[in-house]
N, C-alpha and C. Protein backbone atom coordinates (compact mmCIF):
# COMPACT_ATOMS: atom_id res chain seq x y z
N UNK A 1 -50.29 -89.27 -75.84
CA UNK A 1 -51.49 -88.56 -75.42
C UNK A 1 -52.61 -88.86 -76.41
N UNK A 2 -54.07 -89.14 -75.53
CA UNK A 2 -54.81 -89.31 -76.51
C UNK A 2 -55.29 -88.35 -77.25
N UNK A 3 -56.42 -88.27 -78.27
CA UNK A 3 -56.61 -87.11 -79.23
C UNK A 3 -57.64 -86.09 -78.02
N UNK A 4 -58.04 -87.25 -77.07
CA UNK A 4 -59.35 -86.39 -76.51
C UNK A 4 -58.14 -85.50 -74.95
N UNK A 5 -56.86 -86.04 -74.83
CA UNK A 5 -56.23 -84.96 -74.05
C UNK A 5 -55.71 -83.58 -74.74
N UNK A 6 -56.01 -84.09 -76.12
CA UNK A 6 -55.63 -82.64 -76.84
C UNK A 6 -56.33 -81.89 -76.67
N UNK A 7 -57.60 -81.80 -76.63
CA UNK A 7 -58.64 -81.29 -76.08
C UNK A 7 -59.21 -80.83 -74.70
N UNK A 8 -58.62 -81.13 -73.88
CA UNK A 8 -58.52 -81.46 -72.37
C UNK A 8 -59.37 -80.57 -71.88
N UNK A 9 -58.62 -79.15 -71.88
CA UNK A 9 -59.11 -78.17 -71.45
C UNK A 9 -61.03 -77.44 -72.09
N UNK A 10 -60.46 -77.70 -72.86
CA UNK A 10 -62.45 -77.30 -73.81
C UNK A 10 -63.10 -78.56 -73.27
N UNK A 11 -63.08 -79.53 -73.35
CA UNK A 11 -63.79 -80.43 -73.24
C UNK A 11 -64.12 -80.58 -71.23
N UNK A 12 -63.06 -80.62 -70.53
CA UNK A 12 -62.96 -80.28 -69.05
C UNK A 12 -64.35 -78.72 -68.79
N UNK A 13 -64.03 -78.01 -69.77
CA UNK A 13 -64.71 -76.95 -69.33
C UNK A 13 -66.51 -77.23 -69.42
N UNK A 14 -66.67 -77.87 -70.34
CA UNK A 14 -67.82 -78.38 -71.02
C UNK A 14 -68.54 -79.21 -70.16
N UNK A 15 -68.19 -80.09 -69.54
CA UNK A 15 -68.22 -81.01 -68.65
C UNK A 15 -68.90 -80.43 -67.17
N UNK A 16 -67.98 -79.52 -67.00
CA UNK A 16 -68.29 -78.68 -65.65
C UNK A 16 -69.42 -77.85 -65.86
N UNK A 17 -69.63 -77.17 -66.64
CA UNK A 17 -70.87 -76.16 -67.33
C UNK A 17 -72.24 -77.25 -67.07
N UNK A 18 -72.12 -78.37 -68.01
CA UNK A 18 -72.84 -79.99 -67.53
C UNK A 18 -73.50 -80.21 -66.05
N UNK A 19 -72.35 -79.80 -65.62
CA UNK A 19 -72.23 -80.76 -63.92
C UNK A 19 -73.15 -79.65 -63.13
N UNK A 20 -72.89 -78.45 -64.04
CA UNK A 20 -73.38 -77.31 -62.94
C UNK A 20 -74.98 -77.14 -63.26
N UNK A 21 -74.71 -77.78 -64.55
CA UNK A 21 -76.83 -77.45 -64.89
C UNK A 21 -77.76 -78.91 -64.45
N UNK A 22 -76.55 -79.78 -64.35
CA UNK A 22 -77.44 -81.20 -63.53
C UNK A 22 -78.20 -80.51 -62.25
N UNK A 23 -77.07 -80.07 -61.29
CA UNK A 23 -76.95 -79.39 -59.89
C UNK A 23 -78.04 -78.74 -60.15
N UNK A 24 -78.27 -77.67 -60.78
CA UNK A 24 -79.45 -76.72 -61.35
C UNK A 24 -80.96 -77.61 -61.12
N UNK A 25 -80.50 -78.75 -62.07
CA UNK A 25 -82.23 -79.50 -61.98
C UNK A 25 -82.41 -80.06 -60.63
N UNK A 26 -81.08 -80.62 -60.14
CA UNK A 26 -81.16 -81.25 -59.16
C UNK A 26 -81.93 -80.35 -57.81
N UNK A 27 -81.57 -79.29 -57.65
CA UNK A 27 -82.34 -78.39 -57.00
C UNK A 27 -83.66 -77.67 -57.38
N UNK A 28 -83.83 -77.49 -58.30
CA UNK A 28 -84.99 -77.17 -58.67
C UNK A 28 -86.09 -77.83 -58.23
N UNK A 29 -85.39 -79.76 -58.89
CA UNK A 29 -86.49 -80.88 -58.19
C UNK A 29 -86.67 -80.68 -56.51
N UNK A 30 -85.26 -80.53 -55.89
CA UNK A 30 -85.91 -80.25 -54.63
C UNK A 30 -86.72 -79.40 -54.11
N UNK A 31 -86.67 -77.88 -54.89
CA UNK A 31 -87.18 -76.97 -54.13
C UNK A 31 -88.96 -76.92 -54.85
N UNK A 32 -89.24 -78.12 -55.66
CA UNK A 32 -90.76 -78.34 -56.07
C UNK A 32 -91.22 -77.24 -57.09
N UNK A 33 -89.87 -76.80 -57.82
CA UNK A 33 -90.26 -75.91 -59.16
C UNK A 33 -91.31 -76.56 -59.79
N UNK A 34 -91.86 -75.30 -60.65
CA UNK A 34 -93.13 -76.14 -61.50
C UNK A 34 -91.85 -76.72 -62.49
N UNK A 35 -92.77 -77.92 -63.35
CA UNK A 35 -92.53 -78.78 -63.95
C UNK A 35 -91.84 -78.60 -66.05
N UNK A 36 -92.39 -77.29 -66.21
CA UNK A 36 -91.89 -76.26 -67.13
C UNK A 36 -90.83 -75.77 -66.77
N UNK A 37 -90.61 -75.17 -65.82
CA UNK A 37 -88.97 -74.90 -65.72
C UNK A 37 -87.69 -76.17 -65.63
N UNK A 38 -88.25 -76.90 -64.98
CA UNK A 38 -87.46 -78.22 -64.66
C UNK A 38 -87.48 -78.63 -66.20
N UNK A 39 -88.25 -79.01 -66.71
CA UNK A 39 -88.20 -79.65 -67.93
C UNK A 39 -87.43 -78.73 -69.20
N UNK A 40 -87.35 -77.45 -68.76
CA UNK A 40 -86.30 -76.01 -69.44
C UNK A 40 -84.87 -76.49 -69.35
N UNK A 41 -84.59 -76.56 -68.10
CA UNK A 41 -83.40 -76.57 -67.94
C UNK A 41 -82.92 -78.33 -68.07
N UNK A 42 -83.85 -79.71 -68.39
CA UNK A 42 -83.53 -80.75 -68.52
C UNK A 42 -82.81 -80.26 -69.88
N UNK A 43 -83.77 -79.99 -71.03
CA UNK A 43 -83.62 -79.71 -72.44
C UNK A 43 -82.20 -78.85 -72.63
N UNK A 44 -81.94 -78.24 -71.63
CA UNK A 44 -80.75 -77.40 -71.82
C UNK A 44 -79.48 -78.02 -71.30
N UNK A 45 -79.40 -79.04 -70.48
CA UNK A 45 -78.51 -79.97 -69.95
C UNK A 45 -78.26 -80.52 -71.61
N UNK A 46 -79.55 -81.65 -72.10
CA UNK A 46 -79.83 -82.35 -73.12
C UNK A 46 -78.64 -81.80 -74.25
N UNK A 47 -79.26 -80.43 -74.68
CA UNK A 47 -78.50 -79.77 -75.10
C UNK A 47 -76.63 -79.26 -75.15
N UNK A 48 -76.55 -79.51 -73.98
CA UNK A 48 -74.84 -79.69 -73.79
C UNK A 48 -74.18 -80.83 -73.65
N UNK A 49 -74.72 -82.19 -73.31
CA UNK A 49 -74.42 -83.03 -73.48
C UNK A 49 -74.44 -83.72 -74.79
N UNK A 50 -75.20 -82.84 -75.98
CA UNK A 50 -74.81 -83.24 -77.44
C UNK A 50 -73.89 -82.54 -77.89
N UNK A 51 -73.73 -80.96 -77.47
CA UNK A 51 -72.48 -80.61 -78.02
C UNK A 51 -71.50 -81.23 -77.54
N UNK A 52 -71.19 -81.78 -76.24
CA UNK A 52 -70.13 -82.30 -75.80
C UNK A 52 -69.31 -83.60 -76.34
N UNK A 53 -70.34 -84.87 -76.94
CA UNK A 53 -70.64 -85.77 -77.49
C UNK A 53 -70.04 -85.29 -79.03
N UNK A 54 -70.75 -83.96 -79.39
CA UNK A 54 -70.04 -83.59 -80.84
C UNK A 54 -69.10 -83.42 -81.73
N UNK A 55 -68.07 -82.69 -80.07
CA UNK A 55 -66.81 -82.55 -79.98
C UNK A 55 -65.92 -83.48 -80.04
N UNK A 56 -66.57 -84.52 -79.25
CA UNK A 56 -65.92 -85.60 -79.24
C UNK A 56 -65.68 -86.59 -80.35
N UNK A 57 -66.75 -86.68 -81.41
CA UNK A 57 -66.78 -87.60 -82.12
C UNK A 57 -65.97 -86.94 -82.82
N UNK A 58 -66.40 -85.23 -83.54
CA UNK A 58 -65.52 -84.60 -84.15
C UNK A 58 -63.80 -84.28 -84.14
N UNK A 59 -63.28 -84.54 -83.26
CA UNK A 59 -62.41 -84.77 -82.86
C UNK A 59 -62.03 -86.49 -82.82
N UNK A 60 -62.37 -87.25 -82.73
CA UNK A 60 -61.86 -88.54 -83.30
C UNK A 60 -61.89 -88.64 -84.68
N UNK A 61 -62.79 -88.08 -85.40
CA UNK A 61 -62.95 -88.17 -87.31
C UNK A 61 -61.64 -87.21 -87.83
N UNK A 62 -60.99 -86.20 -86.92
CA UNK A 62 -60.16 -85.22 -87.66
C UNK A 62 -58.96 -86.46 -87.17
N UNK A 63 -58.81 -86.72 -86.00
CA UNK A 63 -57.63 -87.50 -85.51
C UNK A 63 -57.45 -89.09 -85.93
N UNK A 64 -58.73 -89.44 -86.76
CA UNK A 64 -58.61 -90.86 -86.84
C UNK A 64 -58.60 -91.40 -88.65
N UNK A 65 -59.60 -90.44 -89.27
CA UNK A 65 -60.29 -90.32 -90.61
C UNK A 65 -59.38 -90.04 -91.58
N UNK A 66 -58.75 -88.64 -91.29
CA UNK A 66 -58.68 -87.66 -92.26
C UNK A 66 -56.67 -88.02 -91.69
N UNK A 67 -55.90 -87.90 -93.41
CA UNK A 67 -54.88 -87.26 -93.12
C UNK A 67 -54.56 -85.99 -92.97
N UNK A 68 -53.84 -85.38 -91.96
CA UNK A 68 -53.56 -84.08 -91.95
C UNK A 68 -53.00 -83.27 -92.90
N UNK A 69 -52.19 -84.29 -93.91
CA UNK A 69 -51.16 -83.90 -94.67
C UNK A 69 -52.14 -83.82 -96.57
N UNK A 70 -53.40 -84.34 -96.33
CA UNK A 70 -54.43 -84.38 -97.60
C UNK A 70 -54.51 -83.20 -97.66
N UNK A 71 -54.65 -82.86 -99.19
CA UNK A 71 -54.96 -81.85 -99.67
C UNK A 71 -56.77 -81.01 -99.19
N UNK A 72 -56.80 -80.27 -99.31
CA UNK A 72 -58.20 -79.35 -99.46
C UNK A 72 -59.18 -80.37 -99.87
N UNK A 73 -59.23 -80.11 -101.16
CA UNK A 73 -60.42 -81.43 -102.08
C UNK A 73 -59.67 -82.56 -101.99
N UNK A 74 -59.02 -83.22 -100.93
CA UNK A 74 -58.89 -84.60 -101.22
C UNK A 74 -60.40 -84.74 -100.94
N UNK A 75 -60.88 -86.22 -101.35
CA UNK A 75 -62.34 -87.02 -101.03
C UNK A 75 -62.50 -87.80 -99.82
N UNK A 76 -61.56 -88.09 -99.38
CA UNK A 76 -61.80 -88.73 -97.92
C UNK A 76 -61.94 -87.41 -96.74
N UNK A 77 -60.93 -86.34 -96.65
CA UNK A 77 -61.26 -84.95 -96.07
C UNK A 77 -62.59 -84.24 -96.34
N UNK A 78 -63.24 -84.23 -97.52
CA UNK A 78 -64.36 -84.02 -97.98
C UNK A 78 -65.82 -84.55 -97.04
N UNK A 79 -65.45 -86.24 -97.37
CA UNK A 79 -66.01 -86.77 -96.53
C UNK A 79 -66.31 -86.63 -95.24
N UNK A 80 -65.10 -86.49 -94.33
CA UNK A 80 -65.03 -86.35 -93.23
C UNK A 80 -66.53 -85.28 -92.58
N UNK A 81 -65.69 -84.21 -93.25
CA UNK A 81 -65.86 -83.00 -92.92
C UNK A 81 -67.40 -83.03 -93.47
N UNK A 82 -68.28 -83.89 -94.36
CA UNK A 82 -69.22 -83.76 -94.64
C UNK A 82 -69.67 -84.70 -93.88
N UNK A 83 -69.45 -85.94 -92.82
CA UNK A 83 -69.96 -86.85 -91.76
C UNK A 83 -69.85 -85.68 -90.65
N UNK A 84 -68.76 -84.32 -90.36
CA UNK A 84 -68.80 -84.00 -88.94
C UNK A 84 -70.59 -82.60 -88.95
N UNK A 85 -70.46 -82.22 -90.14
CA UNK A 85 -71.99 -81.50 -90.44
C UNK A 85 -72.96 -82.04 -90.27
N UNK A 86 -73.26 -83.50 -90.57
CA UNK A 86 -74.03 -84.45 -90.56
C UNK A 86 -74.67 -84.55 -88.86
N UNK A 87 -73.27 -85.28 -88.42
CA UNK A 87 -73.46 -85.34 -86.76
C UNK A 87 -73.97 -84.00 -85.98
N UNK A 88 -72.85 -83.05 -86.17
CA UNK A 88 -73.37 -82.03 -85.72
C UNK A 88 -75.11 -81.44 -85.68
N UNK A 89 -75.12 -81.56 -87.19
CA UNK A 89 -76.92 -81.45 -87.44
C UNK A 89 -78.07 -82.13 -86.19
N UNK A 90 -77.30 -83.46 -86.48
CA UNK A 90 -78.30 -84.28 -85.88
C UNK A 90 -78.34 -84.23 -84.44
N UNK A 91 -77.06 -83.80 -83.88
CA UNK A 91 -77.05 -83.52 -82.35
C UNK A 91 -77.87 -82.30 -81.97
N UNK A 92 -78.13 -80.94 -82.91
CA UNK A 92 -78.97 -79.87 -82.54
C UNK A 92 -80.45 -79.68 -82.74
């Protein structure tokens, strides 16, 4: 199993939340919302598709990077964990 079926379920859920705020704009555009709301809820799609992206990477750096079996202050765990703050940052 891959690292991202370990995840299956959070990440499945995430996805759908996604699918349901596309649907959201997607109607909005039809029903000729002003252009402030549409552009609300683009930014808020935007927005879940980086956490989703976040998860993901974060979850390959714990499953790919880091030994599980390293100590606390090892320096490569350090690292890690100071690249998944990094990403995270930059995705919000």
């Amino acid at each position: 199993m891959s690292h991202v079926g370990k995840e299956k379920q959070k990440l499945l859920n995430r996805l759908r939340r996604l699918k349901g705020q596309i649907e959201a704009i997607e109607r909005a555009v039809d029903a000729d919302v002003e252009c402030a709301r549409v552009l609300q809820q683009a930014t808020a799609c935007r927005g879940a598709l980086d956490g989703f992206i976040g998860e993901v990477i974060e979850d390959h750096i714990h499953e790919h990077m880091v030994d599980p079996a390293a100590a606390s202050d090892d320096p490569y765990r350090l690292a890690a964990e100071e690249l998944v703050a990094i990403i995270h940052a930059y995705l919000k």
